[in-house]
N, C-alpha and C. Protein backbone atom coordinates (compact mmCIF):
# COMPACT_ATOMS: atom_id res chain seq x y z
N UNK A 1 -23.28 116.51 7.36
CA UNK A 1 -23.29 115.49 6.29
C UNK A 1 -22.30 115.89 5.20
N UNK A 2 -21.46 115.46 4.99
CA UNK A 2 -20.40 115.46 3.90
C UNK A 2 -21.15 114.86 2.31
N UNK A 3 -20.65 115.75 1.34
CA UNK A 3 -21.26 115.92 0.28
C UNK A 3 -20.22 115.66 -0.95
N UNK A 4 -20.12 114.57 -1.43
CA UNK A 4 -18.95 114.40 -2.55
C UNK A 4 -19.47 114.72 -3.39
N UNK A 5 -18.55 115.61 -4.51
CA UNK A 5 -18.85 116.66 -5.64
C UNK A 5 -19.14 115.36 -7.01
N UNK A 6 -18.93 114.46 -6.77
CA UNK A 6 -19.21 113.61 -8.08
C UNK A 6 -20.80 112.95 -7.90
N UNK A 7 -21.26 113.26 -6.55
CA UNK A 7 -22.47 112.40 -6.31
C UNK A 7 -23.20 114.12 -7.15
N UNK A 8 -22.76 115.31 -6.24
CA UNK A 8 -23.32 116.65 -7.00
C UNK A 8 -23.78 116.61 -8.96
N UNK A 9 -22.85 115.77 -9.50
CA UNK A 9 -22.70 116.11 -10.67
C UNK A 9 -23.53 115.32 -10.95
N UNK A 10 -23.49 113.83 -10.52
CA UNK A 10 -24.15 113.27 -10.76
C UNK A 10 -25.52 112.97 -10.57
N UNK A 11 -26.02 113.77 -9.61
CA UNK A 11 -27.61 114.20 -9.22
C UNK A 11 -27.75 115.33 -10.34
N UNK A 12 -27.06 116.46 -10.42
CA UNK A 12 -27.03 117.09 -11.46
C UNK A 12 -27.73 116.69 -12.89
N UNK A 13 -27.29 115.74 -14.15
CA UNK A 13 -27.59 114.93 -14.83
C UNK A 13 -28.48 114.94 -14.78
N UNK A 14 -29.23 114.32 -13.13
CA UNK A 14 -30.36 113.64 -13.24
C UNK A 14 -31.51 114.50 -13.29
N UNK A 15 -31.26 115.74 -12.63
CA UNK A 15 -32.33 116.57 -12.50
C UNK A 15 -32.43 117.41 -13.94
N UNK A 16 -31.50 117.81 -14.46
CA UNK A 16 -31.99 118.16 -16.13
C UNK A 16 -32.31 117.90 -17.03
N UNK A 17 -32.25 116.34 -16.78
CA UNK A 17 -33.35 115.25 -18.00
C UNK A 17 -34.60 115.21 -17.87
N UNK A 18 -34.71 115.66 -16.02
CA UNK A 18 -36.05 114.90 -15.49
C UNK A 18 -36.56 116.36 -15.53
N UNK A 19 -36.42 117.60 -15.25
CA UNK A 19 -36.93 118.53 -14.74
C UNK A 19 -36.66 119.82 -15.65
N UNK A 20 -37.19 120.04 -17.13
CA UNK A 20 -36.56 120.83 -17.65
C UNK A 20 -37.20 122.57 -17.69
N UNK A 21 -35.80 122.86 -17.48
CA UNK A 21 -36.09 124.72 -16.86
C UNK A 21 -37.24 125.11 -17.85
N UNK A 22 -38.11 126.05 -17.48
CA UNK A 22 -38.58 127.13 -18.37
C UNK A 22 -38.65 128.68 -17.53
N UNK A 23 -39.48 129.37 -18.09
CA UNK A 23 -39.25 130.71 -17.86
C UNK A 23 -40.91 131.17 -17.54
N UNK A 24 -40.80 131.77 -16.60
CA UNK A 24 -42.64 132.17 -16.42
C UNK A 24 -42.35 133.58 -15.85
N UNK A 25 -43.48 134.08 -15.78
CA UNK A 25 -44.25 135.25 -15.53
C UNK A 25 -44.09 135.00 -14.12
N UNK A 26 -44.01 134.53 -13.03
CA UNK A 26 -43.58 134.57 -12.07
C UNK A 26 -44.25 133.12 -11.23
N UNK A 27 -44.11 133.50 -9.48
CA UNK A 27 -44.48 132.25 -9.09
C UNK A 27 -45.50 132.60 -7.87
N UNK A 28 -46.03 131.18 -7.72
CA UNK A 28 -47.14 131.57 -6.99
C UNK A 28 -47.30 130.84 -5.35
N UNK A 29 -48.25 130.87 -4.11
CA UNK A 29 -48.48 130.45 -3.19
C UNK A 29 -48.76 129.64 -3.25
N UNK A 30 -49.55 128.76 -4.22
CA UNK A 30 -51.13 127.86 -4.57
C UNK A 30 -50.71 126.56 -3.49
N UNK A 31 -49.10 125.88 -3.87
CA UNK A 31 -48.38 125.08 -3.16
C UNK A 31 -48.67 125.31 -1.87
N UNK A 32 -48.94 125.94 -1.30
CA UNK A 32 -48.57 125.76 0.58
C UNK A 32 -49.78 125.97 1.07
N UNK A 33 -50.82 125.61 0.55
CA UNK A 33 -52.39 125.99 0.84
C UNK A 33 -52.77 124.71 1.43
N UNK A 34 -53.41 125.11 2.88
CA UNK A 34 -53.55 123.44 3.77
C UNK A 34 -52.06 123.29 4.18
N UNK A 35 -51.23 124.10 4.07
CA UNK A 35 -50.13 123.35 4.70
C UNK A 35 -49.62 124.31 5.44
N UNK A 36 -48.62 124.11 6.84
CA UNK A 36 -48.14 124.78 8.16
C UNK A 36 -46.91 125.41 7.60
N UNK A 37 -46.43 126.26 7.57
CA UNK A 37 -45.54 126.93 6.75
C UNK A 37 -44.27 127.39 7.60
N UNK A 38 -43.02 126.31 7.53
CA UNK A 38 -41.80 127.29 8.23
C UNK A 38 -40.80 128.12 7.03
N UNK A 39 -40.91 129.68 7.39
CA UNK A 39 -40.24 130.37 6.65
C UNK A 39 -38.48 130.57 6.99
N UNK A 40 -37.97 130.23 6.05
CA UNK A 40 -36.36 130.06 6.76
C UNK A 40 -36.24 132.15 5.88
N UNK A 41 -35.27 132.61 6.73
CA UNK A 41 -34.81 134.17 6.62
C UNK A 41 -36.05 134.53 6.36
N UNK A 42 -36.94 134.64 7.30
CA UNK A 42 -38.56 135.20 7.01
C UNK A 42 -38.31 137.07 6.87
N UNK A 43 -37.45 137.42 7.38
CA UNK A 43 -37.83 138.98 7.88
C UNK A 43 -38.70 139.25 8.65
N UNK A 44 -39.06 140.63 8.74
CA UNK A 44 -39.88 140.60 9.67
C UNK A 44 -41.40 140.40 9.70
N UNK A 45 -41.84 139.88 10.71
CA UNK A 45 -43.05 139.49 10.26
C UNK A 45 -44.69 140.09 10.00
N UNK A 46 -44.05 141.23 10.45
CA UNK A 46 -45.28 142.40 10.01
C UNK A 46 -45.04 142.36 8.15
N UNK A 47 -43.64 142.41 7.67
CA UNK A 47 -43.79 142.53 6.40
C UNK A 47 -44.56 142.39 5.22
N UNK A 48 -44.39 142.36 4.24
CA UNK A 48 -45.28 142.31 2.97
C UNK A 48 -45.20 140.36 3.13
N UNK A 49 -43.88 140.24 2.11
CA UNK A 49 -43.64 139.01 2.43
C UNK A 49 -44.09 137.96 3.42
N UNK A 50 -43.87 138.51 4.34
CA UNK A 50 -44.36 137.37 5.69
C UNK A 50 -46.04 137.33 5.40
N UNK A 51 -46.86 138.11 5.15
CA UNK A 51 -48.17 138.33 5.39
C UNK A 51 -48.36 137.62 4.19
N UNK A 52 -47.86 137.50 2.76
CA UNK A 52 -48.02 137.10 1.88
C UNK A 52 -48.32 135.47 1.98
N UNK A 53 -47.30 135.32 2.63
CA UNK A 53 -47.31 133.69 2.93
C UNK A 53 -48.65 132.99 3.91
N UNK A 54 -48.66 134.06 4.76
CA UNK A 54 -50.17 134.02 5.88
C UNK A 54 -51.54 134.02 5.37
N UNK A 55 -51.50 134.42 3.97
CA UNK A 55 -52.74 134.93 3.88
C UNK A 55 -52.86 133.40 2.83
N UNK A 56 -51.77 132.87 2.62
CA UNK A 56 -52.20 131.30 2.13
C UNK A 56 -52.07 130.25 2.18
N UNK A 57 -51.29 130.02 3.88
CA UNK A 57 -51.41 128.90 4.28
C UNK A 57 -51.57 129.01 5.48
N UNK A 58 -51.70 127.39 6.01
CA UNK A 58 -52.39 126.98 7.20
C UNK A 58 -52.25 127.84 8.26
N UNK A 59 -50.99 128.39 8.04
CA UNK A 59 -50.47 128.78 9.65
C UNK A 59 -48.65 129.38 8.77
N UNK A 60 -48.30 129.91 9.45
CA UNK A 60 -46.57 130.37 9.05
C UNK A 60 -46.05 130.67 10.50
N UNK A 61 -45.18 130.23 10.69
CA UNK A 61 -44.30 130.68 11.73
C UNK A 61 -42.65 130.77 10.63
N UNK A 62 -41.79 131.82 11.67
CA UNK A 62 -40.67 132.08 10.98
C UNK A 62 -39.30 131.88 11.45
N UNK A 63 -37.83 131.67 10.98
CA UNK A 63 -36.48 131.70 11.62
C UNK A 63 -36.21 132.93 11.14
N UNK A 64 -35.48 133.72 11.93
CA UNK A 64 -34.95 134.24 11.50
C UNK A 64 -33.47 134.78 12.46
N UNK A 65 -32.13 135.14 11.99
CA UNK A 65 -31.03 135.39 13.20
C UNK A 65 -31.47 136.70 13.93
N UNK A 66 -32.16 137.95 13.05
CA UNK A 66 -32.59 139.23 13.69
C UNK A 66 -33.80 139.04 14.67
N UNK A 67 -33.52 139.15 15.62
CA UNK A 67 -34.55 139.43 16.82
C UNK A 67 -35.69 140.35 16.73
N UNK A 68 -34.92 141.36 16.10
CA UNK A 68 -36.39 142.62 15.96
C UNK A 68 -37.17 142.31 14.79
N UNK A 69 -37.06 141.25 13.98
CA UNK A 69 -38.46 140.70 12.93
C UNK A 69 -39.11 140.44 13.59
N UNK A 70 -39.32 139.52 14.86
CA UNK A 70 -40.39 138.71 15.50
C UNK A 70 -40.75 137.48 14.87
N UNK A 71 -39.64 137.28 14.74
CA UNK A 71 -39.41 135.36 14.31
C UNK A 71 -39.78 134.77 15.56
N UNK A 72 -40.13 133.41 15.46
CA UNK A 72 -40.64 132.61 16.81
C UNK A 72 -39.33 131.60 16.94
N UNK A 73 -38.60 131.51 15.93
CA UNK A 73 -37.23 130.83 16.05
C UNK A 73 -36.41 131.57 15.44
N UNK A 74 -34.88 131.76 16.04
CA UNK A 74 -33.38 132.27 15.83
C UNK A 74 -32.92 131.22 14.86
N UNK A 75 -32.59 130.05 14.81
CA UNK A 75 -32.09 129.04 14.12
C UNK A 75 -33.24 127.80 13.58
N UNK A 76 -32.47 127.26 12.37
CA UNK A 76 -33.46 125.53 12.50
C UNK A 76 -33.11 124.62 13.46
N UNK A 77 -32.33 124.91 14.13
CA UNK A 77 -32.31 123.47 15.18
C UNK A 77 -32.86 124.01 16.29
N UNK A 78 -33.47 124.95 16.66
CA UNK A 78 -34.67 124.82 17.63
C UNK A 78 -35.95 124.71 17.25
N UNK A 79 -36.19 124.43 16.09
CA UNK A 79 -37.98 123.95 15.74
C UNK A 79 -37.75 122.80 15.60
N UNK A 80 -38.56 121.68 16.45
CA UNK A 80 -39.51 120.65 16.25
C UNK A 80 -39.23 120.14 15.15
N UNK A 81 -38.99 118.64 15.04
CA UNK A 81 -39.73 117.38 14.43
C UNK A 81 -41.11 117.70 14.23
N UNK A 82 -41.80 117.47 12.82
CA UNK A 82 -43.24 117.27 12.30
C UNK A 82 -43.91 118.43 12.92
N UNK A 83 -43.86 119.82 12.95
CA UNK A 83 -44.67 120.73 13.43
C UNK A 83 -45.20 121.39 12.21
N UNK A 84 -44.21 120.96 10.75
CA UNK A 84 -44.82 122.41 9.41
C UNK A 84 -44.39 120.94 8.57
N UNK A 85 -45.39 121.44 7.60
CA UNK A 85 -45.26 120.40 6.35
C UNK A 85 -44.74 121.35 5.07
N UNK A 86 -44.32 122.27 5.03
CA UNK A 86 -43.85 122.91 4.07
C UNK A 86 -42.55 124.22 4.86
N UNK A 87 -41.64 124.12 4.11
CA UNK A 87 -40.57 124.85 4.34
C UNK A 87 -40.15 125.98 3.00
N UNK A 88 -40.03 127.34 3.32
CA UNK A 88 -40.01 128.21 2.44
C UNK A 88 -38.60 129.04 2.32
N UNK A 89 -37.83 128.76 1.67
CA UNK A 89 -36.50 129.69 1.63
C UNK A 89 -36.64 130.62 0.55
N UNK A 90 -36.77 131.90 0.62
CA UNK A 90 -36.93 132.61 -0.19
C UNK A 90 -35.72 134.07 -0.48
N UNK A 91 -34.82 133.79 -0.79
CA UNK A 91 -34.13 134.97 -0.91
C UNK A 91 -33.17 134.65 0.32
N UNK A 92 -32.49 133.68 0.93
CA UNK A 92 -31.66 133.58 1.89
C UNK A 92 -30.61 132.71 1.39
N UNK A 93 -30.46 131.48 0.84
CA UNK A 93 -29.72 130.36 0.48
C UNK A 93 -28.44 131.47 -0.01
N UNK A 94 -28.92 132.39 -1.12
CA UNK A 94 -27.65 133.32 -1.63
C UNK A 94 -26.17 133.47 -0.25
N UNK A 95 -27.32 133.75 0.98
CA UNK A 95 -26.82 134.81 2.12
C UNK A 95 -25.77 133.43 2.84
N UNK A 96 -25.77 132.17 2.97
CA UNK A 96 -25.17 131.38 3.43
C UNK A 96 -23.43 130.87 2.72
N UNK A 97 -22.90 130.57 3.96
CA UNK A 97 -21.84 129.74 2.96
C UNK A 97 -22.22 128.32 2.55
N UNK A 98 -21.25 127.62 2.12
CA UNK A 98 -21.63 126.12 1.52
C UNK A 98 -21.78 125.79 3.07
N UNK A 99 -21.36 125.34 3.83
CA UNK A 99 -21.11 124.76 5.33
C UNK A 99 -22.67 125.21 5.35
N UNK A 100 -22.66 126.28 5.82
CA UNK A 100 -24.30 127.13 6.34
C UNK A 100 -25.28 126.02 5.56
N UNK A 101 -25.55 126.45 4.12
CA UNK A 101 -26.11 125.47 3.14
C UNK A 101 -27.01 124.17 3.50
N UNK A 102 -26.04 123.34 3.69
CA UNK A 102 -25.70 122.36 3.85
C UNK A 102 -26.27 121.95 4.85
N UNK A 103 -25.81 122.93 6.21
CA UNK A 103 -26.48 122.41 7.53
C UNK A 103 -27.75 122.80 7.37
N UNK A 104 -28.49 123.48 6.75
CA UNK A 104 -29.84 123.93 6.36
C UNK A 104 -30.23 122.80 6.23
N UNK A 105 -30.10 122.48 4.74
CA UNK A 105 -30.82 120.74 4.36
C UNK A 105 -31.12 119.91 5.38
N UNK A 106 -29.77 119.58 6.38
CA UNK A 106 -29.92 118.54 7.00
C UNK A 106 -30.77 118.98 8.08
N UNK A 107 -31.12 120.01 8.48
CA UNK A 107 -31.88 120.39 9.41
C UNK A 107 -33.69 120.23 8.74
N UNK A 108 -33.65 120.48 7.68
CA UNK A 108 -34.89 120.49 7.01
C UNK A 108 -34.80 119.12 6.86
N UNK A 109 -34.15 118.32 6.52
CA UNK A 109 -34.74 116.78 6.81
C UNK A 109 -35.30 116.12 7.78
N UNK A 110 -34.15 117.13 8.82
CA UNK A 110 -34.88 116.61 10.35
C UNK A 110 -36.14 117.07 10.77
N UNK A 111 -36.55 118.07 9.92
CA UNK A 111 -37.84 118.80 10.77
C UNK A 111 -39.31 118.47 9.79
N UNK A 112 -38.94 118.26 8.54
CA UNK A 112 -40.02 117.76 7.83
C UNK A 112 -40.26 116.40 7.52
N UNK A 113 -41.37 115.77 7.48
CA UNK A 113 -41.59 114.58 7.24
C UNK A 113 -42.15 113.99 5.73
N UNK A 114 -42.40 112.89 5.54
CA UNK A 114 -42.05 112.59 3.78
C UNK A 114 -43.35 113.26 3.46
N UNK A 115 -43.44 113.84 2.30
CA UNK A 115 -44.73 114.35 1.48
C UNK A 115 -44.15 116.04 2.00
N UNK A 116 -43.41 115.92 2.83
CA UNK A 116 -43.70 117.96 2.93
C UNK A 116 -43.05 118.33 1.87
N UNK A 117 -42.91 119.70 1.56
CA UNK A 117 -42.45 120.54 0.68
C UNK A 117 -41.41 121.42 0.72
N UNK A 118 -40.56 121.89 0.13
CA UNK A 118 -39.31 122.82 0.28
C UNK A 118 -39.75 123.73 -0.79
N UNK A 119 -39.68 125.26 -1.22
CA UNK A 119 -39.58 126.09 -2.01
C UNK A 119 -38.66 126.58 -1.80
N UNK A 120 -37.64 126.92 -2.52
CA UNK A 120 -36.76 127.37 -2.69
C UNK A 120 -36.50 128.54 -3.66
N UNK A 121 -36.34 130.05 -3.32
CA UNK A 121 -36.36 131.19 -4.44
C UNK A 121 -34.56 131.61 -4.29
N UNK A 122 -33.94 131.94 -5.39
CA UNK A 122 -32.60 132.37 -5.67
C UNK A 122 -32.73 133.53 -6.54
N UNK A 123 -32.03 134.35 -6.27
CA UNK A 123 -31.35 135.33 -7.64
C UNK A 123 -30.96 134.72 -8.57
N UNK A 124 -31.03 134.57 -9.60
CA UNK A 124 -30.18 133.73 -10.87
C UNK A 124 -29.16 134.47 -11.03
N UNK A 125 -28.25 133.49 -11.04
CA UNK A 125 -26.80 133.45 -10.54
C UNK A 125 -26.40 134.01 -12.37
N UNK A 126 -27.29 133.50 -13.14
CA UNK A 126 -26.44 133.77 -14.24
C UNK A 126 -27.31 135.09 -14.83
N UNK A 127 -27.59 135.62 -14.46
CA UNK A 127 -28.39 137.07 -14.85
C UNK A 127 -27.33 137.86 -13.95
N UNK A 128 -26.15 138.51 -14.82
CA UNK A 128 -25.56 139.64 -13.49
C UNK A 128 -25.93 140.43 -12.65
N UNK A 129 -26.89 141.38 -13.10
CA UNK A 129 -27.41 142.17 -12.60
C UNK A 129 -27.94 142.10 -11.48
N UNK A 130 -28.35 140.85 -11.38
CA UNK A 130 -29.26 140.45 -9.94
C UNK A 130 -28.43 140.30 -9.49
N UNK A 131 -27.46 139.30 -9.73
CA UNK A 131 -26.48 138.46 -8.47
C UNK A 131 -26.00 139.20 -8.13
N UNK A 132 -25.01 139.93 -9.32
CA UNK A 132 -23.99 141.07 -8.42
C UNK A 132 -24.64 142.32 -7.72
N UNK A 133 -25.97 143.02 -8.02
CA UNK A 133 -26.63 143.40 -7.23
C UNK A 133 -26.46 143.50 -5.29
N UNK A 134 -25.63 142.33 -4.65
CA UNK A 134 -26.01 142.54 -3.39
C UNK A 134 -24.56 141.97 -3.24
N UNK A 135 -24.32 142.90 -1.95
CA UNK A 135 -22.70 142.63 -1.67
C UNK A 135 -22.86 141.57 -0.79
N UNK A 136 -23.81 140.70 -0.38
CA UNK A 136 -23.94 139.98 0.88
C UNK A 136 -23.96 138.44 0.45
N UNK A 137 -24.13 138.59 -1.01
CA UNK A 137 -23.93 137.07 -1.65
C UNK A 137 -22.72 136.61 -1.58
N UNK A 138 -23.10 135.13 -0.72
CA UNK A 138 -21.81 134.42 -0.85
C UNK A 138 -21.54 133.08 -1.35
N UNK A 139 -22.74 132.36 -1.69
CA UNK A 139 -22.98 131.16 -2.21
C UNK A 139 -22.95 131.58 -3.81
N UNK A 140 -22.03 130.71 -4.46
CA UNK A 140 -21.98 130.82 -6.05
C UNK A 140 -22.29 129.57 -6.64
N UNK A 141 -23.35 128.66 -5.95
CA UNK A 141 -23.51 127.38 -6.45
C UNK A 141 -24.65 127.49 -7.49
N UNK A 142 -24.73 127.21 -8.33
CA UNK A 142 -25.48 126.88 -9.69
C UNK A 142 -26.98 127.14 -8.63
N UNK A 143 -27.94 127.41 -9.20
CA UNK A 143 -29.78 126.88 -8.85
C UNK A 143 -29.06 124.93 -9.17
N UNK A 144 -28.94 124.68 -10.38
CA UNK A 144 -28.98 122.92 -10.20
C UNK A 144 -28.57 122.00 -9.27
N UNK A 145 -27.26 123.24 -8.81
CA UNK A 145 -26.43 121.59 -7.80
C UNK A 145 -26.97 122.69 -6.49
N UNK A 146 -27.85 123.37 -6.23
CA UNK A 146 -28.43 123.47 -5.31
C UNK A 146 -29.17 122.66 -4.93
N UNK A 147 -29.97 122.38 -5.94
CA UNK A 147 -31.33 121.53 -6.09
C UNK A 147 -30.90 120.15 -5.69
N UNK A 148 -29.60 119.61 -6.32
CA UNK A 148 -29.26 118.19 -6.05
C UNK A 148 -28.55 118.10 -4.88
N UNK A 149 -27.94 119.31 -4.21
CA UNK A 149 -27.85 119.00 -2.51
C UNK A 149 -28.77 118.35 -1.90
N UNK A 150 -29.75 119.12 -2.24
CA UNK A 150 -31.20 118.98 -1.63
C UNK A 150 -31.94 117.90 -1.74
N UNK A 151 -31.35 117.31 -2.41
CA UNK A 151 -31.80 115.90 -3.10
C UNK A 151 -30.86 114.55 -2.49
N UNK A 152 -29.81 115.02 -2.30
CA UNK A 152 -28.95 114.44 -1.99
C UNK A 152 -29.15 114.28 0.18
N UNK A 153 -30.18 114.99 0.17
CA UNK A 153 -30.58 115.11 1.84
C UNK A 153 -31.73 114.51 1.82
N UNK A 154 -32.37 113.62 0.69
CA UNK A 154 -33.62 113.09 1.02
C UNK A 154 -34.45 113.90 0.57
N UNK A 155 -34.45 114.76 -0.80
CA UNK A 155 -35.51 115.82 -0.95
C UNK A 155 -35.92 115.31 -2.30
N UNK A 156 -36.83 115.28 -3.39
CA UNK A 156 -37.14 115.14 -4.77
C UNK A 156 -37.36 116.22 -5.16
N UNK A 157 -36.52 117.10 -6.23
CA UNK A 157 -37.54 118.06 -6.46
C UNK A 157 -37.78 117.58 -7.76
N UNK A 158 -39.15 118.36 -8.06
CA UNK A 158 -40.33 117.84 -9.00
C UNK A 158 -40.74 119.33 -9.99
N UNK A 159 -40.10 120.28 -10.01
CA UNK A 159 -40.09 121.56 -10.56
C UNK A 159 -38.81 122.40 -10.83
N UNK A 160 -38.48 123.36 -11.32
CA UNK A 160 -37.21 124.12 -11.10
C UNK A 160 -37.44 125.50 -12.87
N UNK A 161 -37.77 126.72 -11.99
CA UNK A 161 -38.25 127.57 -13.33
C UNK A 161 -37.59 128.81 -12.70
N UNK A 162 -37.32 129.61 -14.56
CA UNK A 162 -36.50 131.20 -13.78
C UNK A 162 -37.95 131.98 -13.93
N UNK A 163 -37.79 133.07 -13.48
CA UNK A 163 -39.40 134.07 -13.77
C UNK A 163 -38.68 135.29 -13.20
N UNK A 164 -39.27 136.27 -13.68
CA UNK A 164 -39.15 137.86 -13.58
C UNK A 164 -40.33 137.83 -12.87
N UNK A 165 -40.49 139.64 -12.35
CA UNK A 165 -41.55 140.64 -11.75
C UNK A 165 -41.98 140.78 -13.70
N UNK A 166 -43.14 140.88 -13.38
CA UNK A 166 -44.52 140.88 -14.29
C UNK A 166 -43.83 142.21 -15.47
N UNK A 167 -43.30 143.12 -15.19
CA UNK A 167 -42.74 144.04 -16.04
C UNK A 167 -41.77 143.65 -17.27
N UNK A 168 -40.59 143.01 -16.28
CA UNK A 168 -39.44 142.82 -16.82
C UNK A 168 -40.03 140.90 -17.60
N UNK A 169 -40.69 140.26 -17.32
CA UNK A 169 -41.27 139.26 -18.23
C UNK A 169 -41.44 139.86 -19.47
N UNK A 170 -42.83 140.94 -19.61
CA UNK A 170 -43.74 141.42 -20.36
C UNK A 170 -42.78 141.56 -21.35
N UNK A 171 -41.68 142.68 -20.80
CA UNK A 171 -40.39 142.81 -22.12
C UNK A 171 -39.89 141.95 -22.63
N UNK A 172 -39.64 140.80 -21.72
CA UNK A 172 -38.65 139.94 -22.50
C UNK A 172 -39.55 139.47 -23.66
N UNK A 173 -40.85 138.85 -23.22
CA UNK A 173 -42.26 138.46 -24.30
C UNK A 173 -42.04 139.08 -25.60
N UNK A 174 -41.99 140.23 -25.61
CA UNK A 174 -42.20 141.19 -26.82
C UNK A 174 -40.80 141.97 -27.69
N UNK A 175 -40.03 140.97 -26.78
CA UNK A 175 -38.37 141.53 -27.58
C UNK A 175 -38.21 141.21 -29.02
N UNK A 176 -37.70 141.96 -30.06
CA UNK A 176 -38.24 141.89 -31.68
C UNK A 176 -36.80 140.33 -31.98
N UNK A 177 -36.99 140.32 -33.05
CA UNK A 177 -36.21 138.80 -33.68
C UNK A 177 -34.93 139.14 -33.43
N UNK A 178 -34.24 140.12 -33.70
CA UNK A 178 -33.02 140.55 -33.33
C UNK A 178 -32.71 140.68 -31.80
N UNK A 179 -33.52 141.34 -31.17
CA UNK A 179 -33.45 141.09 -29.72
C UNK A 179 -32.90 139.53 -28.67
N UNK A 180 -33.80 138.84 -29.21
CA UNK A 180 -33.91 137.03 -29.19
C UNK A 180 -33.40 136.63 -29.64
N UNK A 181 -32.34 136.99 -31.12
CA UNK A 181 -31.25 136.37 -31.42
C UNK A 181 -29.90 136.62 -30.58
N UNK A 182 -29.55 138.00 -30.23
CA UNK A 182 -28.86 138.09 -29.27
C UNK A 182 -28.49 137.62 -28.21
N UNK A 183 -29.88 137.64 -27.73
CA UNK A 183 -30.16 136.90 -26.19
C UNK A 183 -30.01 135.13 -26.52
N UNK A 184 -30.03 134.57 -27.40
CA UNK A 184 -29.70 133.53 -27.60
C UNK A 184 -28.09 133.24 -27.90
N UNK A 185 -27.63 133.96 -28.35
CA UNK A 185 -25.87 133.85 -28.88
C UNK A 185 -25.47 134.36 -27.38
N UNK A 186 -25.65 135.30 -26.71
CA UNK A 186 -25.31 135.35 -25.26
C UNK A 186 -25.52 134.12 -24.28
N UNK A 187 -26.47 133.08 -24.36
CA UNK A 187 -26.82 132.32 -23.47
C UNK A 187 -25.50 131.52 -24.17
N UNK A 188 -25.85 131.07 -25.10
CA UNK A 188 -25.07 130.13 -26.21
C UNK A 188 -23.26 130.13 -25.65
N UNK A 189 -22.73 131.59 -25.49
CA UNK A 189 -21.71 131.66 -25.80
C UNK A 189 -20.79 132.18 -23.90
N UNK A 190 -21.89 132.89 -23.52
CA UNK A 190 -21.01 133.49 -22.20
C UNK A 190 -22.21 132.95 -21.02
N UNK A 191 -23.33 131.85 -21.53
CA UNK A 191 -24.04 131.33 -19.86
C UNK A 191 -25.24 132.04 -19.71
N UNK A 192 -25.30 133.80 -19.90
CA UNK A 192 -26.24 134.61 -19.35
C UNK A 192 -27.27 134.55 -20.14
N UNK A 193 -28.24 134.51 -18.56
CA UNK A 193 -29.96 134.17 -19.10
C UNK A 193 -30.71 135.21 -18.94
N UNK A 194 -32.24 135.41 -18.91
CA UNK A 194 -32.51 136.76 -18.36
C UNK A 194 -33.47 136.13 -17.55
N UNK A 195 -34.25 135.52 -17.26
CA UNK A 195 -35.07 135.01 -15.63
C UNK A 195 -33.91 136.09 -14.84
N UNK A 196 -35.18 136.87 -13.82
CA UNK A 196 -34.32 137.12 -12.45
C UNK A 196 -34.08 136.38 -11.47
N UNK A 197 -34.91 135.56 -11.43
CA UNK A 197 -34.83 134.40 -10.00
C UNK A 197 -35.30 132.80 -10.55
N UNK A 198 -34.54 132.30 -9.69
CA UNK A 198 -35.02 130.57 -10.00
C UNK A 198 -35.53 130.29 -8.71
N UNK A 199 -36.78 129.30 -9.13
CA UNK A 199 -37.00 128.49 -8.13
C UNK A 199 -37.62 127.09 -7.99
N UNK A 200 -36.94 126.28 -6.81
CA UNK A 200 -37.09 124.92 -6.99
C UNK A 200 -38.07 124.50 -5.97
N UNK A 201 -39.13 123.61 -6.26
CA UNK A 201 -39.88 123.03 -5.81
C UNK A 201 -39.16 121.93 -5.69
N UNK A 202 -39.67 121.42 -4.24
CA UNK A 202 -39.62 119.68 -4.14
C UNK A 202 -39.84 119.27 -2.90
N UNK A 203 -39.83 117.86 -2.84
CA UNK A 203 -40.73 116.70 -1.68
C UNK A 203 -40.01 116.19 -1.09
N UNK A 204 -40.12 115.80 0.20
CA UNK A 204 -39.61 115.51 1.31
C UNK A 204 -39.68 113.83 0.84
N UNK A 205 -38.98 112.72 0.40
CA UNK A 205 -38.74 111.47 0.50
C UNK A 205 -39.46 110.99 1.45
């Protein structure tokens, strides 16, 4: 599916009037409870992660390209039409190119039906530390015009928040007036936020 950058901008717009960022203490499962769970870059599935997801919804099965996780699928185009009502990308979207991306969505359109769910977790692109953190990132698309790809494939999203690990929150909470003024003339002036990760919720059309 070919994707013109003015429809991007212009889904863009729409999602920051409608959906405005905040910052939390982190994020939770509660979403995928009662629901069949396909994990896109699951790892392996003995993992923390993988079990995490098991222990709160219906069922999880996983993709993944590594064989020795014990994924039940290599790619999305060998899972099924209507088998999971919720789709989980967590820490992979970074790992794709735009092309890759892209064919994701359209594959997740094909495999979920209206009312399912997409979660979507990213490094925040504008926190350095994280992004540049991993030499394997290759997607430099905003969290927003991620979100409005995704939207742009038949998806709504209905959420979109940055959040830290429970530590690095706690600090930011308790940073003195000078601290928070800083961190404000930095956002203000060069982009950088401090959320480590964003993530977007949203519904299958």
């Amino acid at each position: 599916m070919h994707i013109n950058y003015t429809d991007v901008v212009s889904r863009r717009s729409q999602i920051t009037s409608r959906v405005p960022m905040r910052y939390t203490p982190g994020r939770s499962w509660e979403s995928v409870r009662e629901r069949r769970v396909l994990s896109l870059g699951c790892g392996p599935v003995e993992g923390s992660q993988f079990k995490e997801l098991l222990a709160s919804a219906a069922g999880v099965e996983g993709v993944d390209t590594d064989p020795k996780t014990g994924a039940l699928y290599r790619t999305l185009a060998e899972v099924p039409s209507g088998e999971f009502t919720s789709l989980v990308a967590e820490h992979v979207l970074e790992h794709m190119t735009h092309g890759q991306m892209l064919d994701a969505f359209e594959q997740a359109a094909r495999i979920l039906s209206p009312g399912s769910t997409v979660i979507i977790t990213l490094p925040n692109i504008n926190n350095f530390g994280i992004w540049f953190g991993d030499y394997d990132h290759k997607s430099f698309c905003p969290p927003v015009d991620t979100a409005s790809m995704l939207e742009l494939h038949g998806f709504h999203v209905t959420d979109m928040f940055g959040w830290s690990k429970q530590s690095r929150f706690q600090r930011h909470m308790s940073m003195s007036e000078q601290e928070c003024a800083i961190a404000r003339f930095v956002e203000e002036n060069w982009g950088l936020t401090l959320p480590q990760y964003i993530t977007i919720y949203a519904v299958r059309s």
